[in-house]
PDB file of N, CA and C in Angstrom:
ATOM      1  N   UNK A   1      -0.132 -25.213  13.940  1.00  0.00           N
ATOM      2  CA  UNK A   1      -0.058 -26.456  14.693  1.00  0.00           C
ATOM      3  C   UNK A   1      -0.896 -27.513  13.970  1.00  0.00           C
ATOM      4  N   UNK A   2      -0.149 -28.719  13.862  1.00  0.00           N
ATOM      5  CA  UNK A   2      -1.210 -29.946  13.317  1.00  0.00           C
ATOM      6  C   UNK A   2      -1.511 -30.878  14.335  1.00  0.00           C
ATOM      7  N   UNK A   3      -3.047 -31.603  13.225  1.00  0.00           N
ATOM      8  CA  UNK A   3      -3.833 -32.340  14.409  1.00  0.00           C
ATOM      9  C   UNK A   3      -2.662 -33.812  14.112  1.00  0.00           C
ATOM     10  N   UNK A   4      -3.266 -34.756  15.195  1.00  0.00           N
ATOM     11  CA  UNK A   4      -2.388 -36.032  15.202  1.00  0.00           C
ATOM     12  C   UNK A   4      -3.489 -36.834  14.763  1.00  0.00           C
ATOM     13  N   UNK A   5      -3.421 -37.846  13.566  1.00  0.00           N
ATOM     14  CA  UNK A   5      -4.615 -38.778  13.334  1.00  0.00           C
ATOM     15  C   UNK A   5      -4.037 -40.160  13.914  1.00  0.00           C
ATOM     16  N   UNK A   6      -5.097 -40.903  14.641  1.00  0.00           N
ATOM     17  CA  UNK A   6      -3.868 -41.878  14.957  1.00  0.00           C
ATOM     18  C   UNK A   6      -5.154 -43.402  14.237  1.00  0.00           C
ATOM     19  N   UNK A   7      -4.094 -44.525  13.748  1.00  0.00           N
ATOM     20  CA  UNK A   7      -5.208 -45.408  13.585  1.00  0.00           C
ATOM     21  C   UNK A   7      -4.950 -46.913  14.387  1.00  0.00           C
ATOM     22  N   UNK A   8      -6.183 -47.229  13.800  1.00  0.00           N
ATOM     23  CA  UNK A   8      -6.487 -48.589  14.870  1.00  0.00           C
ATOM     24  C   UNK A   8      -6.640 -49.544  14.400  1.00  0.00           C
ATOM     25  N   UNK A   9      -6.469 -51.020  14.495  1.00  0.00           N
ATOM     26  CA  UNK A   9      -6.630 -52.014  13.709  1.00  0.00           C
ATOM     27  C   UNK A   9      -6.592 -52.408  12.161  1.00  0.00           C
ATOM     28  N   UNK A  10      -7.501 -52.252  11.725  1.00  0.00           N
ATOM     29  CA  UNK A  10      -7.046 -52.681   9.907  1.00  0.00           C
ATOM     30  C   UNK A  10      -7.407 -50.788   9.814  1.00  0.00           C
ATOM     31  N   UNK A  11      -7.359 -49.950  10.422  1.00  0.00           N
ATOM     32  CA  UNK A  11      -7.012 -48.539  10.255  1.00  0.00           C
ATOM     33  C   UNK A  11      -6.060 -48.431   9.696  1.00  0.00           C
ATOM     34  N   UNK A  12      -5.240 -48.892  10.520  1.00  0.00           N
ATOM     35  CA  UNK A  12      -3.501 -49.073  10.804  1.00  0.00           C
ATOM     36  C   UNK A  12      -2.751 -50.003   9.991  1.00  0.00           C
ATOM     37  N   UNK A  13      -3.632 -50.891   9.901  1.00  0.00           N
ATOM     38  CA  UNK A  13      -3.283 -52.101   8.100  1.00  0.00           C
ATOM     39  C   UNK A  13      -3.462 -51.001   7.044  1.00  0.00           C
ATOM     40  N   UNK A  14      -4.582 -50.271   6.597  1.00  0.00           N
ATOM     41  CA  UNK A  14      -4.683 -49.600   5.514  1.00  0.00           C
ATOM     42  C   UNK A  14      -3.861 -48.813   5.323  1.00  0.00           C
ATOM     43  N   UNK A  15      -3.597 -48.147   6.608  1.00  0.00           N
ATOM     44  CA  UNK A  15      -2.824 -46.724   5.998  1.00  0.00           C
ATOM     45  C   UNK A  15      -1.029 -47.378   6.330  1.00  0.00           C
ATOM     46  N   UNK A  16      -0.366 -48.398   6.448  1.00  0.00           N
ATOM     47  CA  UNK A  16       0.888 -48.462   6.754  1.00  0.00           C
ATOM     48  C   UNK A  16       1.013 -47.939   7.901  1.00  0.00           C
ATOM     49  N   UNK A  17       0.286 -47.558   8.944  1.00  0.00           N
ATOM     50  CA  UNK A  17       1.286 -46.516   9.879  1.00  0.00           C
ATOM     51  C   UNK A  17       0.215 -46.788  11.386  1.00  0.00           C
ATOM     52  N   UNK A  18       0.665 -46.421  12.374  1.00  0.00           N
ATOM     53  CA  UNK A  18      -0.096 -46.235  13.269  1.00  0.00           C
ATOM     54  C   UNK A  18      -0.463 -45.092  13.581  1.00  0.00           C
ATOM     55  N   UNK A  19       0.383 -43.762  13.182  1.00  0.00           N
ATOM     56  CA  UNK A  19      -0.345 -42.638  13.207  1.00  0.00           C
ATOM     57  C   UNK A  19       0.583 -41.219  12.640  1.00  0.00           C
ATOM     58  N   UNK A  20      -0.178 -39.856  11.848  1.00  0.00           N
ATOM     59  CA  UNK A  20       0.439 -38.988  11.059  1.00  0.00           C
ATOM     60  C   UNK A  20      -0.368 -37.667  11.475  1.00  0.00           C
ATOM     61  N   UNK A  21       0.674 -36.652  11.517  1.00  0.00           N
ATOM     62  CA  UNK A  21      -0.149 -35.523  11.460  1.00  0.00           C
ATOM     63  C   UNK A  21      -0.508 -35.113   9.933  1.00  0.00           C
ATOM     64  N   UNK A  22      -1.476 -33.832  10.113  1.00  0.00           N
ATOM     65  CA  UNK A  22      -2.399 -33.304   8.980  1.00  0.00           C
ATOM     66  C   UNK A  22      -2.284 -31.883   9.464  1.00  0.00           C
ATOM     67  N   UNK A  23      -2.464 -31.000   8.567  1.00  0.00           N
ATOM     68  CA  UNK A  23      -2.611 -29.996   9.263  1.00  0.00           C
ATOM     69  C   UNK A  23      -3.999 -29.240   9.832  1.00  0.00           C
ATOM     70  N   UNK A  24      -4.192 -28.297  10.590  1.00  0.00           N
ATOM     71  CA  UNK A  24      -5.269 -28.015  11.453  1.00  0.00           C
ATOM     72  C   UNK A  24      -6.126 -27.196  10.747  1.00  0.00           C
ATOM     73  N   UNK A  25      -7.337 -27.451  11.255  1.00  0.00           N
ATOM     74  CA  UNK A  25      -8.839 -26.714  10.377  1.00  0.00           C
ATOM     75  C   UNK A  25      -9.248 -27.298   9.395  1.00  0.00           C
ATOM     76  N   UNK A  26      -8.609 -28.460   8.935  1.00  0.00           N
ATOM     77  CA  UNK A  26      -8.991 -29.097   7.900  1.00  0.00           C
ATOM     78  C   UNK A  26     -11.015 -29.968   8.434  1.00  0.00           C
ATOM     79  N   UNK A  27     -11.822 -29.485   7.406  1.00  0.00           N
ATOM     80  CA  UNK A  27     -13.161 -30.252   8.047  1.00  0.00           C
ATOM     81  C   UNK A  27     -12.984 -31.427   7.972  1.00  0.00           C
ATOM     82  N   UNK A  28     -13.751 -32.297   8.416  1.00  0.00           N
ATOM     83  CA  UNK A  28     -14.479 -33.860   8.526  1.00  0.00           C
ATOM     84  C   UNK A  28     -14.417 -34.039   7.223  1.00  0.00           C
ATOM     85  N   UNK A  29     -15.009 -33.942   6.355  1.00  0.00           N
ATOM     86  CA  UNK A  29     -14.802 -34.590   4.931  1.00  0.00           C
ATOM     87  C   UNK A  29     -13.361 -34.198   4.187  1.00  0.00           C
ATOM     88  N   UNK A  30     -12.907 -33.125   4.541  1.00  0.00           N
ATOM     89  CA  UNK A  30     -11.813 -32.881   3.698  1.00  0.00           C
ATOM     90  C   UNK A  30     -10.430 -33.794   4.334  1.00  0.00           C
ATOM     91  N   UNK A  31     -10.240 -33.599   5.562  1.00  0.00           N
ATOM     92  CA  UNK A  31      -9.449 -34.759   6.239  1.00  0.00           C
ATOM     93  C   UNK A  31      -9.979 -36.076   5.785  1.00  0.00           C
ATOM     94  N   UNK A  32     -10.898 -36.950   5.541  1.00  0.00           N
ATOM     95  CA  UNK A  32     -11.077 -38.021   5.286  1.00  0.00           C
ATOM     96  C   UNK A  32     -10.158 -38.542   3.858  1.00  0.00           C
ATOM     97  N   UNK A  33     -10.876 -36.670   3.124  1.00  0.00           N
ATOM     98  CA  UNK A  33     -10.362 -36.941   1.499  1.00  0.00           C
ATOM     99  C   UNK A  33      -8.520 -37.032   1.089  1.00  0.00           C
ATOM    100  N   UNK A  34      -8.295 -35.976   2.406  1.00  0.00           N
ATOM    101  CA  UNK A  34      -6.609 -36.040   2.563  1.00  0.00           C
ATOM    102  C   UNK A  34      -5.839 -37.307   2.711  1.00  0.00           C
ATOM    103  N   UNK A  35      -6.643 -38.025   3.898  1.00  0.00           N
ATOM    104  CA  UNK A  35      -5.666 -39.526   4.331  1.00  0.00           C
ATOM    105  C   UNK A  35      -6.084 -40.444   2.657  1.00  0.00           C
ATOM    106  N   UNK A  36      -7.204 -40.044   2.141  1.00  0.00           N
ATOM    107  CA  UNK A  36      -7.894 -41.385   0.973  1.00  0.00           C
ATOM    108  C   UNK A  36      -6.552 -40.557   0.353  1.00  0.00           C
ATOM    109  N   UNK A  37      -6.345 -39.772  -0.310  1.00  0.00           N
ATOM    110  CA  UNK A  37      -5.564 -39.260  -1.274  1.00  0.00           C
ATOM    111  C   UNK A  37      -4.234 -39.442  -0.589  1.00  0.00           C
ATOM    112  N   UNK A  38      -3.950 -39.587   0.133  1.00  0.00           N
ATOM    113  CA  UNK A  38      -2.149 -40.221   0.592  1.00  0.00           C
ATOM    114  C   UNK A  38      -2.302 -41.762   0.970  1.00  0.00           C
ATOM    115  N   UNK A  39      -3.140 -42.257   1.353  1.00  0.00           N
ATOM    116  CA  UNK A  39      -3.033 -43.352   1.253  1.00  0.00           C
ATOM    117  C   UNK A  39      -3.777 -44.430   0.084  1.00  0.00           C
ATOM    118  N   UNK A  40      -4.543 -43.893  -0.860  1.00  0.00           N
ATOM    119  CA  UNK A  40      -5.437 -44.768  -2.219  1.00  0.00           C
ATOM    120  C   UNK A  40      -6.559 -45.670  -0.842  1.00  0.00           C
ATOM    121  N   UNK A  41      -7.011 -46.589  -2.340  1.00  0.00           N
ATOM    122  CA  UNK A  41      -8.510 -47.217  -1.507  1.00  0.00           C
ATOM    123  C   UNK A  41      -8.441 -47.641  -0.739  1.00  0.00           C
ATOM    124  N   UNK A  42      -7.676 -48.623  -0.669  1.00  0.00           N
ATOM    125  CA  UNK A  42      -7.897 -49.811   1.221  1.00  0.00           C
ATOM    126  C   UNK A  42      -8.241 -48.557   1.707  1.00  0.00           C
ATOM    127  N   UNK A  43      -7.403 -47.374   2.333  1.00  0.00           N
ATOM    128  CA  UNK A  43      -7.594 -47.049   3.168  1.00  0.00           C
ATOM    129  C   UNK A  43      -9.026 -45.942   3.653  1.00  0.00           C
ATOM    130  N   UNK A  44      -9.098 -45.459   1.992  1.00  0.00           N
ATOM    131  CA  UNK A  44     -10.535 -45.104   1.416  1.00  0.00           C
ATOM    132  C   UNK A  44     -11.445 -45.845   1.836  1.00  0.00           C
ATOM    133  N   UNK A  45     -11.819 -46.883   1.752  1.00  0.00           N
ATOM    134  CA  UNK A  45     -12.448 -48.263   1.901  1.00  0.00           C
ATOM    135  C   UNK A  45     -13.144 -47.969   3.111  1.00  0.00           C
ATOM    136  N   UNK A  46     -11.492 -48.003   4.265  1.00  0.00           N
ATOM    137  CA  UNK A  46     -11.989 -48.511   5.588  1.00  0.00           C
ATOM    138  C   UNK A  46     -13.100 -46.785   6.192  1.00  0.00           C
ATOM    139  N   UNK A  47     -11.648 -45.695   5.472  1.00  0.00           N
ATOM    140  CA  UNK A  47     -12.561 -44.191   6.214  1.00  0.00           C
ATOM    141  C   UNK A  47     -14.369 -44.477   5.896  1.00  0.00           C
ATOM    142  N   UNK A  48     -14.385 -45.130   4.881  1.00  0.00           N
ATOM    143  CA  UNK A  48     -15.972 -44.521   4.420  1.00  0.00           C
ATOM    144  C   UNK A  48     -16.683 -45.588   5.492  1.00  0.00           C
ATOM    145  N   UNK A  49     -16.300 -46.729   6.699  1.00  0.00           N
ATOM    146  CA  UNK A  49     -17.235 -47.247   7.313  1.00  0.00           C
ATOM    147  C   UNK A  49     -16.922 -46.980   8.980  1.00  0.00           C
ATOM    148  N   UNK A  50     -15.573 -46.275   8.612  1.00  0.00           N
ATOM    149  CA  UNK A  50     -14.976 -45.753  10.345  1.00  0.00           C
ATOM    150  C   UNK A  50     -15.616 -44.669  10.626  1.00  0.00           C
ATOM    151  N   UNK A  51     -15.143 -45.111  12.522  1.00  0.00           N
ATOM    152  CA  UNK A  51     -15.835 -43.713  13.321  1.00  0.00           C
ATOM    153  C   UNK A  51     -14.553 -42.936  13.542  1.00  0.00           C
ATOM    154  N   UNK A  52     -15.290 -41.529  13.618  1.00  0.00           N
ATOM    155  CA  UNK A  52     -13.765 -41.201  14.008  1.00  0.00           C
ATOM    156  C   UNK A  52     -14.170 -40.041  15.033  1.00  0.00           C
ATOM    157  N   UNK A  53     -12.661 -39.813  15.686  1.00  0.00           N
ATOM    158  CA  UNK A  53     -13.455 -39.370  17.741  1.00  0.00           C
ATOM    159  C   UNK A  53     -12.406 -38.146  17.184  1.00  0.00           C
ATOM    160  N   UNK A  54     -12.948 -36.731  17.521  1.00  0.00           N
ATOM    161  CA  UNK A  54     -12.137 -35.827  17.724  1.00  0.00           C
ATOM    162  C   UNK A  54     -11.704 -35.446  19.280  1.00  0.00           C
ATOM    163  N   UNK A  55     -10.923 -35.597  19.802  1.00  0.00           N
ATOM    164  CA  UNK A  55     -10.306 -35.794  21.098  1.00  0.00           C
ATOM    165  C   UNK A  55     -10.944 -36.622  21.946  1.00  0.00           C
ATOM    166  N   UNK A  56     -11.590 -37.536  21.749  1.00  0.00           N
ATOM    167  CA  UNK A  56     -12.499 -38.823  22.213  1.00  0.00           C
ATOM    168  C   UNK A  56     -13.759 -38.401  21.883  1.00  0.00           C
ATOM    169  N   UNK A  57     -14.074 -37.479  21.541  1.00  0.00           N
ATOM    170  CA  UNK A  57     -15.817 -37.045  21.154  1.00  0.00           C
ATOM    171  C   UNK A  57     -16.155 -37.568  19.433  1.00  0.00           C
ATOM    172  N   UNK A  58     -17.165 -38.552  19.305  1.00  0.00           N
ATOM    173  CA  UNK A  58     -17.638 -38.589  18.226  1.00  0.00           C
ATOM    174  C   UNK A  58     -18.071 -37.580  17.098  1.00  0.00           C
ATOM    175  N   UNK A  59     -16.790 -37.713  15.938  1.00  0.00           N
ATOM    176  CA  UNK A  59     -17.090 -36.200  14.940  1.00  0.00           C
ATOM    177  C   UNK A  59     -18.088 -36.716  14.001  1.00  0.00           C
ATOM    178  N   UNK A  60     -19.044 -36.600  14.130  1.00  0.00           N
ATOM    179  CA  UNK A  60     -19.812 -36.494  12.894  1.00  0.00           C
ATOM    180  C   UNK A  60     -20.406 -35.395  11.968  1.00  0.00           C
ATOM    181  N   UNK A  61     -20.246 -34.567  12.147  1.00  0.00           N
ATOM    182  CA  UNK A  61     -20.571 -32.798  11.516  1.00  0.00           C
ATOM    183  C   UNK A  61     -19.577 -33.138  10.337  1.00  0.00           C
ATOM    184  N   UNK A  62     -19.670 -32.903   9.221  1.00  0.00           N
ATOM    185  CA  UNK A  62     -18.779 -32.930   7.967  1.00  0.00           C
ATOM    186  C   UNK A  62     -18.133 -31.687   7.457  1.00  0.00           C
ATOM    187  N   UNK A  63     -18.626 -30.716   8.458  1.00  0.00           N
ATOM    188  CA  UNK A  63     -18.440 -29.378   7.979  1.00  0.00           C
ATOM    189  C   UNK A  63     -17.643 -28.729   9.587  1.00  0.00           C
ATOM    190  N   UNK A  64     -17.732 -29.060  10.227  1.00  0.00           N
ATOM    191  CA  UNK A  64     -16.758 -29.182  11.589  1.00  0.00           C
ATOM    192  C   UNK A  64     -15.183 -28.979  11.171  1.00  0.00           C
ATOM    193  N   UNK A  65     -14.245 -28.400  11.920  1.00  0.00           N
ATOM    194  CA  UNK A  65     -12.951 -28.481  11.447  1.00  0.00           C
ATOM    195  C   UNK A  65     -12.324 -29.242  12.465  1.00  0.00           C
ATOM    196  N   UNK A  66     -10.694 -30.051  12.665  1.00  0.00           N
ATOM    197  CA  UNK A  66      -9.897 -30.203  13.481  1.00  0.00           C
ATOM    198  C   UNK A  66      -9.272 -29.159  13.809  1.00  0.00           C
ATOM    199  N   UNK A  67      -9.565 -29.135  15.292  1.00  0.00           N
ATOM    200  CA  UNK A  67      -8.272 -27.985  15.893  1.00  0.00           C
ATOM    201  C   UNK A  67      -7.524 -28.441  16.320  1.00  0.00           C
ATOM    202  N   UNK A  68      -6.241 -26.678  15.660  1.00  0.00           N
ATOM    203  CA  UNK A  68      -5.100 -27.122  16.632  1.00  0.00           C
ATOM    204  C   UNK A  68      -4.830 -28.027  17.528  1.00  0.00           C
ATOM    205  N   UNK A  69      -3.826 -29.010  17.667  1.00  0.00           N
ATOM    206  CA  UNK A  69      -3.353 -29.919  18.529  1.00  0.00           C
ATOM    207  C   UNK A  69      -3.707 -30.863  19.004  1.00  0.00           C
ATOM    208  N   UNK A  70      -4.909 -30.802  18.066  1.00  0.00           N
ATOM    209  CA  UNK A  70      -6.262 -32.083  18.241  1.00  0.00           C
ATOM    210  C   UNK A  70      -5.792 -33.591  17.974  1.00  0.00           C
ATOM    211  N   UNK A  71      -6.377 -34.499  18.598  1.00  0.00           N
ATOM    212  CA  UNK A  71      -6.325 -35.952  17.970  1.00  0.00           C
ATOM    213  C   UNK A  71      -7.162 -36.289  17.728  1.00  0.00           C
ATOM    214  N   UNK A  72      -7.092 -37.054  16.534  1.00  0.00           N
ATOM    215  CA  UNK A  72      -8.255 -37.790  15.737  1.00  0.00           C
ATOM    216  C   UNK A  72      -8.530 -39.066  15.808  1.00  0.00           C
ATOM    217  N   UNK A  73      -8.812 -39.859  16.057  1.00  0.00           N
ATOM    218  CA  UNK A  73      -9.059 -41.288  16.341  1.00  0.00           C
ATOM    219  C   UNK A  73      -9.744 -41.810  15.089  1.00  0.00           C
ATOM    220  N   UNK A  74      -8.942 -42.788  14.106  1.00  0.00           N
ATOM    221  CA  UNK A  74      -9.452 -43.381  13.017  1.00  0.00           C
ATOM    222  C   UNK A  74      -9.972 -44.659  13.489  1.00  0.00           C
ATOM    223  N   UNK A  75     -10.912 -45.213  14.203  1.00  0.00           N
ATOM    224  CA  UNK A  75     -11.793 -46.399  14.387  1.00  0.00           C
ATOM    225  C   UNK A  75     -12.684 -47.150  13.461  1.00  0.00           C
ATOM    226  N   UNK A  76     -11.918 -48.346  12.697  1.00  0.00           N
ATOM    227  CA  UNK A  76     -12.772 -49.425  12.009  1.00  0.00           C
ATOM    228  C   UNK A  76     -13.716 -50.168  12.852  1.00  0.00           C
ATOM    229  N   UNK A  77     -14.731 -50.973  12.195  1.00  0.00           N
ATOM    230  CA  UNK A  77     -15.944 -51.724  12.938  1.00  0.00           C
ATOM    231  C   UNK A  77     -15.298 -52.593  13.143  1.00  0.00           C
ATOM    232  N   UNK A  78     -15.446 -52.978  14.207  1.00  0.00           N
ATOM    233  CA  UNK A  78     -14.614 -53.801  15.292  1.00  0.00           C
ATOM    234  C   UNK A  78     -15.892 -55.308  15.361  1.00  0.00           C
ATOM    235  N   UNK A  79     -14.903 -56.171  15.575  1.00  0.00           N
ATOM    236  CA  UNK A  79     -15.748 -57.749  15.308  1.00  0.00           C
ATOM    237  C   UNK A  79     -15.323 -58.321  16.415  1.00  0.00           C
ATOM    238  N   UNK A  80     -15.919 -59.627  16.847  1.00  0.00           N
ATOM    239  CA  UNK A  80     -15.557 -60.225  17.757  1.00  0.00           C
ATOM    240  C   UNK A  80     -16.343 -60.733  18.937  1.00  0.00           C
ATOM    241  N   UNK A  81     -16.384 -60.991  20.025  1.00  0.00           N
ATOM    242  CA  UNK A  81     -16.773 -60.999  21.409  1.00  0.00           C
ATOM    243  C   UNK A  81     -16.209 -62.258  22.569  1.00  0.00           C
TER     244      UNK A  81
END
């Protein structure tokens, strides 16, 4: 089963898409390195300053995997007020 990455704002500018699966168990850094390597820098760019939510929970562990059937939330720094 694969996880669903979905993105958000200039997430979603970088990578062409609003959202792709990956497949499951992949860790925090190696998923980052997967979307940089299918999508090149912009989207490189944006992963290295985004948060990203594994089923709404903030993943920060780099060594953590996605599970099965999981969603990933690709979140750029958001501007504005």
């Amino acid at each position: 089963m694969d996880v669903t990455v979905r993105y958000f704002a200039g997430a979603r500018a970088a990578a062409g898409r609003s959202e792709e699966s990956v497949p499951a168990g992949l860790t925090r850094d190696a998923l980052v390195q997967t979307l940089s390597d299918r999508h090149g820098e912009r989207l490189a760019g944006v992963l290295k300053v985004a948060s990203l939510l594994h089923d709404g929970v903030a993943w920060r562990d780099p060594s953590a995997t996605a599970q099965p059937g999981a969603t990933v939330d690709v979140l750029p720094p958001f501007a504005g007020g």
